[in-house]
N, C-alpha and C. Protein backbone atom coordinates (compact mmCIF):
# COMPACT_ATOMS: atom_id res chain seq x y z
N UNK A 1 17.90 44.29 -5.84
CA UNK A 1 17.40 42.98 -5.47
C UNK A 1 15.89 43.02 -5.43
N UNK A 2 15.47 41.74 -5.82
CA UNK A 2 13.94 41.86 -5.71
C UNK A 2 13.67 42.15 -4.35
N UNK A 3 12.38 42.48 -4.37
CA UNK A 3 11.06 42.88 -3.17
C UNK A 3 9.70 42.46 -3.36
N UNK A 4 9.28 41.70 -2.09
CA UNK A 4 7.84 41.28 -2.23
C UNK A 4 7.22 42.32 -1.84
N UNK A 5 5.37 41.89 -1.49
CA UNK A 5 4.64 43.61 -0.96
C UNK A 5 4.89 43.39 0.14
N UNK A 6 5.59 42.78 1.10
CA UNK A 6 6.17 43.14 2.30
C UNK A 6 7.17 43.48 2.82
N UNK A 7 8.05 43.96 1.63
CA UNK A 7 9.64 45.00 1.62
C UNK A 7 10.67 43.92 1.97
N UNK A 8 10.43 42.55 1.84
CA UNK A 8 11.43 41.43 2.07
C UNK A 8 12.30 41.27 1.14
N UNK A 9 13.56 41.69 0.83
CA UNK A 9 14.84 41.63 -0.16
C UNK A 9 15.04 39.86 -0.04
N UNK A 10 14.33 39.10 -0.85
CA UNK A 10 15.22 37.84 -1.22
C UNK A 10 16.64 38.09 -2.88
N UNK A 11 17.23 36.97 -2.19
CA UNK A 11 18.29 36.34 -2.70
C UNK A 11 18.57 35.08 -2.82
N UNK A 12 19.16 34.68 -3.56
CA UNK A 12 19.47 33.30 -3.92
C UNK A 12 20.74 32.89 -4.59
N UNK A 13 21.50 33.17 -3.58
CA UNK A 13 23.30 32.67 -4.11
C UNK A 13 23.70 31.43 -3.52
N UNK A 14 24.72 30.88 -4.56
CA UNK A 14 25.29 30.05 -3.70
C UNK A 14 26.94 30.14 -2.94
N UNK A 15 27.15 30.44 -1.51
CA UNK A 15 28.29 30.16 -1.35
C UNK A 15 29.24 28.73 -1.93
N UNK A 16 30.11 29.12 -1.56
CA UNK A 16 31.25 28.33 -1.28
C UNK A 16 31.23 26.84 -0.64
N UNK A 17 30.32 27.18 0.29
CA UNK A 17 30.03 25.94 1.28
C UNK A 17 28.54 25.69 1.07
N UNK A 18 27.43 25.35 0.00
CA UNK A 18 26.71 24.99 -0.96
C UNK A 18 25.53 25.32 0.01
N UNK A 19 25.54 26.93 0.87
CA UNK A 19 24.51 27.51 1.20
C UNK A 19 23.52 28.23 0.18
N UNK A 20 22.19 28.08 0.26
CA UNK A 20 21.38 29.01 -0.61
C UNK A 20 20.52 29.56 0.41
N UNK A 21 20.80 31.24 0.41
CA UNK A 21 20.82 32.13 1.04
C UNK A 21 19.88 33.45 0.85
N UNK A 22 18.86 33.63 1.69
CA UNK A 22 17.88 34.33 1.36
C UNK A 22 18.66 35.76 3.01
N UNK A 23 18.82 37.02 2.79
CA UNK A 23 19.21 37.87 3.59
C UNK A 23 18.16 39.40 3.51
N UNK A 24 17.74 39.76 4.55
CA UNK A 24 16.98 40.87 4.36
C UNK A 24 17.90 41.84 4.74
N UNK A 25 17.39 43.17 4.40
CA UNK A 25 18.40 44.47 5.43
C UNK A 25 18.99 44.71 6.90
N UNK A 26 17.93 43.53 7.35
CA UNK A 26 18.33 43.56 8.96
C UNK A 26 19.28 42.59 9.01
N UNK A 27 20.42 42.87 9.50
CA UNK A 27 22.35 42.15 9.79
C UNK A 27 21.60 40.76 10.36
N UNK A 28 20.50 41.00 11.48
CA UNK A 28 20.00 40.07 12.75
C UNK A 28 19.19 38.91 11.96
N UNK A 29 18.81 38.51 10.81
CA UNK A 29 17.67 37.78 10.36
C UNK A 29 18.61 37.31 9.03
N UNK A 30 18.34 35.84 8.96
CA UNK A 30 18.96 35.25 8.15
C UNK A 30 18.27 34.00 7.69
N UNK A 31 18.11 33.31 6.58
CA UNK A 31 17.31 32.34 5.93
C UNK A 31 18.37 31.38 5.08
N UNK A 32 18.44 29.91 5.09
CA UNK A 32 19.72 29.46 4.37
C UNK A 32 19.28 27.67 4.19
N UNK A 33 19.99 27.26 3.50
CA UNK A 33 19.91 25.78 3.56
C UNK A 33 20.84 25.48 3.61
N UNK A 34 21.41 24.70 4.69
CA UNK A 34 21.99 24.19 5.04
C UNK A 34 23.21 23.13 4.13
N UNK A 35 21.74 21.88 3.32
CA UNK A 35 22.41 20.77 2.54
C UNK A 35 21.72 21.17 1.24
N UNK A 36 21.88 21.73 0.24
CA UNK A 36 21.01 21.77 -0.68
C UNK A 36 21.22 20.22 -1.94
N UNK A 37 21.55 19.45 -1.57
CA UNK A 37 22.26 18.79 -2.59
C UNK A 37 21.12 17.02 -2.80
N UNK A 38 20.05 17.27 -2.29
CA UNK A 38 19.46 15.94 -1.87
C UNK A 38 18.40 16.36 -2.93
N UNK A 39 18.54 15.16 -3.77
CA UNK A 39 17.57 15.26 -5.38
C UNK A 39 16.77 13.52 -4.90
N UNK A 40 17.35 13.07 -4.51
CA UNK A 40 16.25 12.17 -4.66
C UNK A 40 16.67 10.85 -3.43
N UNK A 41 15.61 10.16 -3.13
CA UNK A 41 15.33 9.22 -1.57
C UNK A 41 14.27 8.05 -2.38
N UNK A 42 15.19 6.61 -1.95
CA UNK A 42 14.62 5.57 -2.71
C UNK A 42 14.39 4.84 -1.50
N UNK A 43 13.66 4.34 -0.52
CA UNK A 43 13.54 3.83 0.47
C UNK A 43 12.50 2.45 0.20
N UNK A 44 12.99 1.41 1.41
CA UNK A 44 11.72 0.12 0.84
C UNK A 44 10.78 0.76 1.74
N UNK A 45 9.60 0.16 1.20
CA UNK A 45 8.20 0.10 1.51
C UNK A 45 8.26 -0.73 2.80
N UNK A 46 8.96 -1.80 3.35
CA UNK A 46 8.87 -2.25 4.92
C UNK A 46 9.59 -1.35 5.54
N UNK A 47 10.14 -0.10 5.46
CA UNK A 47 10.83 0.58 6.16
C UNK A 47 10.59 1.95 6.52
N UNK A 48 9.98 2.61 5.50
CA UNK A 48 9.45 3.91 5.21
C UNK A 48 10.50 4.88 5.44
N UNK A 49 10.58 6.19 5.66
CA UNK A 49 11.47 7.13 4.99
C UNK A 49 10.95 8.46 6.11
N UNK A 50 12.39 9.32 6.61
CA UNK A 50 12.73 10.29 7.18
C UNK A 50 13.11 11.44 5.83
N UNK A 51 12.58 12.47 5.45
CA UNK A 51 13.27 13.34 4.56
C UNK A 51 13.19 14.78 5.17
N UNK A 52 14.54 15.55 5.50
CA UNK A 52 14.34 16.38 6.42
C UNK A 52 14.20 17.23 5.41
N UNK A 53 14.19 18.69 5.89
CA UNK A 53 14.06 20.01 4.88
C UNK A 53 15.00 20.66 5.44
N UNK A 54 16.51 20.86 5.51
CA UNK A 54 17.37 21.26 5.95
C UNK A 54 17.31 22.88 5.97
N UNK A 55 16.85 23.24 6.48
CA UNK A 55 16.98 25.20 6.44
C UNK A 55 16.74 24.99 7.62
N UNK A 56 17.71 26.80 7.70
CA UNK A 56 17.57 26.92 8.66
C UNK A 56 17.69 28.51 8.81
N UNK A 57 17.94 29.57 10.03
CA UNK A 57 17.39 30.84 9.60
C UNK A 57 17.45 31.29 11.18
N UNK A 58 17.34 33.03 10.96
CA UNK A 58 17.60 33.29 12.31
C UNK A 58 15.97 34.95 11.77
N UNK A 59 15.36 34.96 12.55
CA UNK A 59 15.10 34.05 13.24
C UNK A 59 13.98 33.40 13.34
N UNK A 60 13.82 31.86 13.76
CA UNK A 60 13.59 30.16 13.20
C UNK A 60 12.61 30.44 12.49
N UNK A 61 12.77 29.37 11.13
CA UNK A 61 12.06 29.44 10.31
C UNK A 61 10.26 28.33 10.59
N UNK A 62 9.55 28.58 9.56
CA UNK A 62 8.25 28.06 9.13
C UNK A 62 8.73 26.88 7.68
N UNK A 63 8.43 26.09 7.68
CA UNK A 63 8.92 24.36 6.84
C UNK A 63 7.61 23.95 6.43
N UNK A 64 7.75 24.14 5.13
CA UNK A 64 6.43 23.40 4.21
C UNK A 64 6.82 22.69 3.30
N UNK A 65 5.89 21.46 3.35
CA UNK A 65 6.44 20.29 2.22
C UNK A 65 5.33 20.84 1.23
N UNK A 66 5.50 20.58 0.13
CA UNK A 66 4.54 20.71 -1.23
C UNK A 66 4.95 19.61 -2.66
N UNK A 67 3.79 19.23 -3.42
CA UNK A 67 4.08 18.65 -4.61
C UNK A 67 4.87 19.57 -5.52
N UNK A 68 5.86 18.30 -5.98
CA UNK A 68 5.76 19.44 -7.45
C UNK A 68 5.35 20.08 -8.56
N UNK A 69 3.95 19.92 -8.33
CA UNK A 69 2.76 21.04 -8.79
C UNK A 69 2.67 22.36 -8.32
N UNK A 70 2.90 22.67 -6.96
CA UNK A 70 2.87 23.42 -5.84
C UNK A 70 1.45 23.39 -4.89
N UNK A 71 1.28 21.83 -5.20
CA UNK A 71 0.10 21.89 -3.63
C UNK A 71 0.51 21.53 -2.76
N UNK A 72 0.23 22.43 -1.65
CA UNK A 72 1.24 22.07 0.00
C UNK A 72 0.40 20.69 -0.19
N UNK A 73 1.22 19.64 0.82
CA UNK A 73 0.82 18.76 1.17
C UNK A 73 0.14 18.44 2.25
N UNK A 74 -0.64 17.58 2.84
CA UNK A 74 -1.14 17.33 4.03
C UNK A 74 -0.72 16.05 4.88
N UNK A 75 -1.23 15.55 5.99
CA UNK A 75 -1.11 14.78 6.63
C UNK A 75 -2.14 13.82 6.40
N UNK A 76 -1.77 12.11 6.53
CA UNK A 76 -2.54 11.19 5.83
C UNK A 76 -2.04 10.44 7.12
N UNK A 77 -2.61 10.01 8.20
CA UNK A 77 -2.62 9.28 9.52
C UNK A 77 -1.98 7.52 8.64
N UNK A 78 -1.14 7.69 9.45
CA UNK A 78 0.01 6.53 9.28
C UNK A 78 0.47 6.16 7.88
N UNK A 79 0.49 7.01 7.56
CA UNK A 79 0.95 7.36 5.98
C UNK A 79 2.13 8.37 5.39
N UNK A 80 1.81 9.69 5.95
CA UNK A 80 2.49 10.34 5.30
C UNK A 80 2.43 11.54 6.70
N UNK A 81 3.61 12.06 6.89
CA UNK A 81 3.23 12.81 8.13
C UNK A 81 4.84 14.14 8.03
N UNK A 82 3.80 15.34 8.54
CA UNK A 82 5.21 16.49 8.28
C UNK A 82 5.70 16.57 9.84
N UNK A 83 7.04 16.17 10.43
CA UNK A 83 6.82 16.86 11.85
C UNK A 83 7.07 18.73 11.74
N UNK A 84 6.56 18.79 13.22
CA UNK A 84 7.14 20.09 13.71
C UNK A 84 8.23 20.77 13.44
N UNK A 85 9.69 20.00 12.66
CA UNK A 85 10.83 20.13 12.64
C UNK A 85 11.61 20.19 11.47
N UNK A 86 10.07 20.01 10.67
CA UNK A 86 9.73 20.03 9.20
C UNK A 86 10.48 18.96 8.51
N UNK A 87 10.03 17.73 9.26
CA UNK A 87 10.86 16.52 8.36
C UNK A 87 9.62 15.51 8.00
N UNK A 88 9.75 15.39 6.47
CA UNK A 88 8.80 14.60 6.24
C UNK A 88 8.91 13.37 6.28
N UNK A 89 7.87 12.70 7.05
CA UNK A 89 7.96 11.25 6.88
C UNK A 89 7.15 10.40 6.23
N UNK A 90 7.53 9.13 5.01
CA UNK A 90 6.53 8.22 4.92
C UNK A 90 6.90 7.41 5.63
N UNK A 91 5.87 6.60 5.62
CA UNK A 91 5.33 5.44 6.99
C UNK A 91 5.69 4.24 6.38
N UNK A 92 6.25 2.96 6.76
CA UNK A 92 6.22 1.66 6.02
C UNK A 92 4.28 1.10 5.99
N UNK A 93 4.65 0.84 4.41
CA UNK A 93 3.20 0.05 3.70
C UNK A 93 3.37 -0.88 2.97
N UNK A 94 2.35 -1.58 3.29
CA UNK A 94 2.27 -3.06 2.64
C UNK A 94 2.20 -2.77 0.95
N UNK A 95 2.60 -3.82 0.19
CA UNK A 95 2.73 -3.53 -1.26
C UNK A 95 1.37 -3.15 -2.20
N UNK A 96 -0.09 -3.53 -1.28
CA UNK A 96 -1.28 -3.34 -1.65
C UNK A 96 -1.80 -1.82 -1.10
N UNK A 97 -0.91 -0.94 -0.61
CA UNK A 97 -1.50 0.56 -0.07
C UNK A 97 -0.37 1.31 -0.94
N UNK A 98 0.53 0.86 -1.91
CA UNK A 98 0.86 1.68 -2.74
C UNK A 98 -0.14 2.64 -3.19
N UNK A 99 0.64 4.05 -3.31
CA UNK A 99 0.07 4.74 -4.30
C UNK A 99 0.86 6.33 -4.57
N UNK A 100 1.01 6.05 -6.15
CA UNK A 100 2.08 7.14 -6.88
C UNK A 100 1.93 8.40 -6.01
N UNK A 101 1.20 9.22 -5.58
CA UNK A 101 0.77 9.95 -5.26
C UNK A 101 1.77 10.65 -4.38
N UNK A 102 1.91 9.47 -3.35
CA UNK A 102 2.54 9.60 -2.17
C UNK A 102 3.74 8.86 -1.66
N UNK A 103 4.19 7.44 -2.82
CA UNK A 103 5.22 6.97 -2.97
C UNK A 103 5.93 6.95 -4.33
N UNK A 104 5.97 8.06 -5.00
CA UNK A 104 6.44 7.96 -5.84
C UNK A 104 6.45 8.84 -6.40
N UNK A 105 6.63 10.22 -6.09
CA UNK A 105 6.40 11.54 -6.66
C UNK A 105 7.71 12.38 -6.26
N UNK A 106 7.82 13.38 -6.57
CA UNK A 106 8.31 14.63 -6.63
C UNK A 106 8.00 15.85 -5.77
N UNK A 107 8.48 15.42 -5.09
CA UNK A 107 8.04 17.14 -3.53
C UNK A 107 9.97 18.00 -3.46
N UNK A 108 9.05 19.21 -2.80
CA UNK A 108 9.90 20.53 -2.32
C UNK A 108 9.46 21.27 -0.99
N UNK A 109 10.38 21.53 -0.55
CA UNK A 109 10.31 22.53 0.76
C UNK A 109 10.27 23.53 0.75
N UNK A 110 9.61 24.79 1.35
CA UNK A 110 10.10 25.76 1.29
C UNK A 110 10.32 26.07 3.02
N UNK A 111 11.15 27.03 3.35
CA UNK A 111 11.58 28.11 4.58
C UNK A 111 11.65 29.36 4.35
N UNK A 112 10.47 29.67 5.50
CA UNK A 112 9.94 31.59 5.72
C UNK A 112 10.40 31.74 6.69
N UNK A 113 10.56 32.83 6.89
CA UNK A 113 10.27 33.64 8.31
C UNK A 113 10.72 34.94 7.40
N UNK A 114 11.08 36.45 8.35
CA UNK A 114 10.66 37.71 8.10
C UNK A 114 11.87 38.15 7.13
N UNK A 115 12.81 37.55 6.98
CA UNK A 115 13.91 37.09 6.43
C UNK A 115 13.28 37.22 4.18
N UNK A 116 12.21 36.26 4.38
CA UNK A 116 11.87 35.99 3.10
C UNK A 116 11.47 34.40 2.86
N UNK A 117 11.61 34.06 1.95
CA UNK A 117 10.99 32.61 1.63
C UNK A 117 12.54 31.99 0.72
N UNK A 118 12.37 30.74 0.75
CA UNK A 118 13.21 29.92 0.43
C UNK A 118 12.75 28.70 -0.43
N UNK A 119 12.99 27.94 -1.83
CA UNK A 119 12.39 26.90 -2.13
C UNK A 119 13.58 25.74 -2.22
N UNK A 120 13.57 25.02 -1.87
CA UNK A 120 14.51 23.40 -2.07
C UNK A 120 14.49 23.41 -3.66
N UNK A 121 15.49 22.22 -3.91
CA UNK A 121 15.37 22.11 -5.17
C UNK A 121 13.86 20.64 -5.16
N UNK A 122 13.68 20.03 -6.46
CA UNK A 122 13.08 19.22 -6.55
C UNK A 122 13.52 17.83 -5.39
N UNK A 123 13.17 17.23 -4.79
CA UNK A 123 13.62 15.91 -4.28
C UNK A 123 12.36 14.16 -4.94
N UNK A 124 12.77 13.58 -5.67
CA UNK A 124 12.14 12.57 -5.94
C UNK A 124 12.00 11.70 -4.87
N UNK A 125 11.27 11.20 -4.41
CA UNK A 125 11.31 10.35 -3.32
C UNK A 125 10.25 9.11 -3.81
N UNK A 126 10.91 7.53 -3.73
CA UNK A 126 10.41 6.63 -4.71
C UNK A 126 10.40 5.45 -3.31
N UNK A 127 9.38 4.79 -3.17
CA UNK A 127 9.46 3.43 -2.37
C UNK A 127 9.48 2.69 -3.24
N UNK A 128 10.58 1.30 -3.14
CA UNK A 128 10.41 0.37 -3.74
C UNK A 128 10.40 -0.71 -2.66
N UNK A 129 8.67 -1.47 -3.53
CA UNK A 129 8.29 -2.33 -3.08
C UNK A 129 9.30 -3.88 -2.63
N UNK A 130 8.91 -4.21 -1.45
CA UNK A 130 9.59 -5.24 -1.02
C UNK A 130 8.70 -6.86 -0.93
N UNK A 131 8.94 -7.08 -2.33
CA UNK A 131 7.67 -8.80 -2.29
C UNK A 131 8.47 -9.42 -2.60
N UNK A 132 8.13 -10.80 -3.06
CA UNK A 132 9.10 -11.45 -3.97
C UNK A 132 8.97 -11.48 -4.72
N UNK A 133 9.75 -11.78 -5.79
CA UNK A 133 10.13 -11.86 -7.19
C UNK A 133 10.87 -12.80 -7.61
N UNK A 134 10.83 -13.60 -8.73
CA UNK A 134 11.35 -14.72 -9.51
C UNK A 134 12.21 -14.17 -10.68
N UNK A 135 13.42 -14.40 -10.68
CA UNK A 135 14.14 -14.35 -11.70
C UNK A 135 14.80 -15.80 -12.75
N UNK A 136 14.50 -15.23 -14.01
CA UNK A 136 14.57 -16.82 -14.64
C UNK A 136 15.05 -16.28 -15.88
N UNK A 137 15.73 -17.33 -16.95
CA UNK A 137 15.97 -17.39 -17.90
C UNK A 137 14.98 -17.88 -19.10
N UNK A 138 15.05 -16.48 -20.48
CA UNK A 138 14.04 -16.55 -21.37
C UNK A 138 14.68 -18.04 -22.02
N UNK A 139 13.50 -18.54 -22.64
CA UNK A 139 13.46 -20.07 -23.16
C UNK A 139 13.81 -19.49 -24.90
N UNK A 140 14.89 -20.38 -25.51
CA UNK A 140 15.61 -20.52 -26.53
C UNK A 140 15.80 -21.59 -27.05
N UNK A 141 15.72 -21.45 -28.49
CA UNK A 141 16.08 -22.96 -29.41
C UNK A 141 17.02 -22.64 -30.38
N UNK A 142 17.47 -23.49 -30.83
CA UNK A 142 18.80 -23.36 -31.12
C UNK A 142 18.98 -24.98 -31.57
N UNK A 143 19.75 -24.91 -33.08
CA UNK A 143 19.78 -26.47 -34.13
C UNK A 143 21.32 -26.23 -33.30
N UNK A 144 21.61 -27.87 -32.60
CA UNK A 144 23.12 -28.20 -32.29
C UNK A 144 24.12 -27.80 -33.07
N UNK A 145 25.17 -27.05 -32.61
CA UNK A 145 26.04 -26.43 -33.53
C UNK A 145 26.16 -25.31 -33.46
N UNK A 146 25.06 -24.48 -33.18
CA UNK A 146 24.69 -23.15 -33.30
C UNK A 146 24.66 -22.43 -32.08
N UNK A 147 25.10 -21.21 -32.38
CA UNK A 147 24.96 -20.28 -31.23
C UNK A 147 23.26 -19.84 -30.67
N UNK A 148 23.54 -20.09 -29.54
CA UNK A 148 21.63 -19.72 -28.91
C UNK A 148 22.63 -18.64 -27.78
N UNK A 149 22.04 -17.54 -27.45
CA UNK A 149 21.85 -16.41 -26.47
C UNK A 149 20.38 -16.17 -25.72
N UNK A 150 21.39 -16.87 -24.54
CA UNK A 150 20.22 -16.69 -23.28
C UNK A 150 19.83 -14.90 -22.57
N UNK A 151 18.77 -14.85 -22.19
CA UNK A 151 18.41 -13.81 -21.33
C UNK A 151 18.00 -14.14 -20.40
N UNK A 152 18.38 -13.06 -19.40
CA UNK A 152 17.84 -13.60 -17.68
C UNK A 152 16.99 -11.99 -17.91
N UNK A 153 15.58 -12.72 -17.59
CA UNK A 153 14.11 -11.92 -17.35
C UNK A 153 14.25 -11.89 -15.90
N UNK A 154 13.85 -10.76 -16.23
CA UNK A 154 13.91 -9.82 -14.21
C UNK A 154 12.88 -9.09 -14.58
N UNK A 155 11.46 -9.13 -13.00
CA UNK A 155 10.50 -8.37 -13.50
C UNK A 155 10.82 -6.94 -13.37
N UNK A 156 9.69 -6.47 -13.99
CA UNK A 156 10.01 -4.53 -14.69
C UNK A 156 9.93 -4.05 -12.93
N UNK A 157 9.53 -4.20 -12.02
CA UNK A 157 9.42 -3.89 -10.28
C UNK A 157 10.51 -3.73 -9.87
N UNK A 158 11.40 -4.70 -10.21
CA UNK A 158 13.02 -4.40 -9.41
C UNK A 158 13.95 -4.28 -10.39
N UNK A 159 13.45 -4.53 -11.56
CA UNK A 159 14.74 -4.57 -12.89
C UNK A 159 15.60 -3.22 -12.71
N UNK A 160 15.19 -2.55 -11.93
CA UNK A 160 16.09 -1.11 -12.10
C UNK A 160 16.65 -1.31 -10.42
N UNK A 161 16.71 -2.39 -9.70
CA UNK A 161 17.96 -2.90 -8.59
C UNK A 161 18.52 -3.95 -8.55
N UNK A 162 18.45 -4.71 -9.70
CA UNK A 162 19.19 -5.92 -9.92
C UNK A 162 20.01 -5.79 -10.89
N UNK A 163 21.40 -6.76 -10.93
CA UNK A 163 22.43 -6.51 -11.93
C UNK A 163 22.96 -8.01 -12.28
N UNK A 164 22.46 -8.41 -13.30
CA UNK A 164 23.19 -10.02 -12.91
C UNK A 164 25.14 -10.09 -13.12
N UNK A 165 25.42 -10.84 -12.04
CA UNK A 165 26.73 -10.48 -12.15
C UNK A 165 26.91 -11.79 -12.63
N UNK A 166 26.61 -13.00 -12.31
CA UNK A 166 26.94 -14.54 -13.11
C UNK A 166 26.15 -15.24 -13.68
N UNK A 167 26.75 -16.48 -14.77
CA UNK A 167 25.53 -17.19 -15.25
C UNK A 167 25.83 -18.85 -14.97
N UNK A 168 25.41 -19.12 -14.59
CA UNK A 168 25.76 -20.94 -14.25
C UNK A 168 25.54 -21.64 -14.91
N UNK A 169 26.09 -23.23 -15.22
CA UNK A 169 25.48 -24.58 -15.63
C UNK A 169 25.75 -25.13 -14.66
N UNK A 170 24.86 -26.07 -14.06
CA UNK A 170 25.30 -27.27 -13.17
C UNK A 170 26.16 -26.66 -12.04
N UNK A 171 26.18 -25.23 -11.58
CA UNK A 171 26.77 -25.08 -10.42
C UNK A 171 28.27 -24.28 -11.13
N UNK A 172 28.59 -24.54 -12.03
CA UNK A 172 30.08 -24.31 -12.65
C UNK A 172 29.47 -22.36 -13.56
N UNK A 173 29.87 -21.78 -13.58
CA UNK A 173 30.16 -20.26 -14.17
C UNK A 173 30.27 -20.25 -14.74
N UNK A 174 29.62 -19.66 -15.80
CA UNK A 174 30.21 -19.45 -17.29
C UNK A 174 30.55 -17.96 -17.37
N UNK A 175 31.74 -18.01 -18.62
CA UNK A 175 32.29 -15.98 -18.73
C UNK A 175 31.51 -15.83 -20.21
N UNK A 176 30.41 -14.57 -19.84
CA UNK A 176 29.94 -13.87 -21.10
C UNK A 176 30.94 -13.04 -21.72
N UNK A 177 30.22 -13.07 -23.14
CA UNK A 177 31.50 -11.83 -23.59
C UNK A 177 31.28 -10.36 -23.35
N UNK A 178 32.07 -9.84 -23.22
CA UNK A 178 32.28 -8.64 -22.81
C UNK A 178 30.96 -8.00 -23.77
N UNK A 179 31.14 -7.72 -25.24
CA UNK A 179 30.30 -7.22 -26.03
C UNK A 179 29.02 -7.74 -26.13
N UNK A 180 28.37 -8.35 -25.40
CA UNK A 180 27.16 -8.76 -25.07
C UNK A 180 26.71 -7.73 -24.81
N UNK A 181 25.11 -7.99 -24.68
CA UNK A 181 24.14 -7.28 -24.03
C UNK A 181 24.58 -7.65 -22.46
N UNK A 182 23.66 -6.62 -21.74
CA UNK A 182 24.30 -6.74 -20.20
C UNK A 182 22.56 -8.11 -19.95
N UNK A 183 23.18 -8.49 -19.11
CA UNK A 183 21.94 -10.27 -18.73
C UNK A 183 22.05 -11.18 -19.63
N UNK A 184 23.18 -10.68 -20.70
CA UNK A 184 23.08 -12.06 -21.74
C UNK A 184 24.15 -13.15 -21.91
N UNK A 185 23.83 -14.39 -22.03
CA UNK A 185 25.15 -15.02 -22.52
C UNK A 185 24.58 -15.79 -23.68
N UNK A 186 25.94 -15.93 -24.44
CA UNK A 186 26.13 -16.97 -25.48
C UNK A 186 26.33 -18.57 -25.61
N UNK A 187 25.98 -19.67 -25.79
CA UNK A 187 26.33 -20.60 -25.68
C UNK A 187 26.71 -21.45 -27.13
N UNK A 188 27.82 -21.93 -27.26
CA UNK A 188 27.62 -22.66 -28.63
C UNK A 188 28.35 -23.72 -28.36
């Protein structure tokens, strides 16, 4: 098994019960994650976001958040904050204090202690903005007689949480065809 220059035997298996498991020679000292299975956290921007770093370790580990570049991260006062307990939090922000950086990136954890070191997998963590938005149908012409196919325009901001499930006239439903594009209907 590997060795760092401080005679620490890491490992990295996965049990049965979806532990990833760092063990040194000593029976007494143990390093593990708990949940390894959390790839990604989409939270709104009026709400902001808890993301823990689930490890855990005997005995108790050290919890660092980092980009996925590998620059540890820091603390940004009512923004972005690591607790003691190594759970990172963003803060709810208005749609004008966006920024990719810090809502919209790619971070990892790691857990030390004498045990060895531990890295999370990637976790994406994305705020989506909470404003309003107008959804409407693209404008079409069409000689009487003829088939015209409408589109319902959804801006590119939420188009990836909206799904149109109906299309109306006058209050009454119309059924698209199946082999449509998905937002489209036919009218003839």
């Amino acid at each position: 098994m590997p060795e760092d220059s401080k005679g620490y035997l890491y490992t990295n298996r996965k049990s049965k019960s979806n532990l990833s498991c760092a063990n040194s020679e000593d029976l007494h000292a143990s390093l593990y994650f708990v949940n390894a299975s959390l790839q990604e956290v989409v939270f709104a921007s009026t709400t902001g976001t808890l993301v823990p770093c689930p490890a855990a370790g005997i005995p108790p580990v050290t919890l660092r958040w980092y980009l996925a570049t590998g620059e540890e991260i820091y603390d940004v006062p009512g923004i972005r904050h690591v607790h003691p307990n190594g759970t990172l939090q963003i803060f709810p922000f208005p749609p004008s204090s966006f920024n990719n950086l810090i809502h919209d990136n790619t971070y990892y954890c790691t857990a030390e202690n004498p045990s060895g070191k531990i890295r999370s997998q990637d976790v994406h963590i994305k705020a989506v903005l909470r404003e309003p938005y107008t959804v409407r149908v693209e404008d079409q012409k069409a000689m009487r007689g003829n088939v015209a196919v409408f589109k319902c325009i959804i801006p590119s901001s939420v188009e990836a949480y909206i799904t149109v499930v109906s299309w109306e006239k006058d209050t009454v439903s119309l059924v698209s065809d199946k082999n449509q594009l998905p937002g489209t209907v036919a009218m003839g």
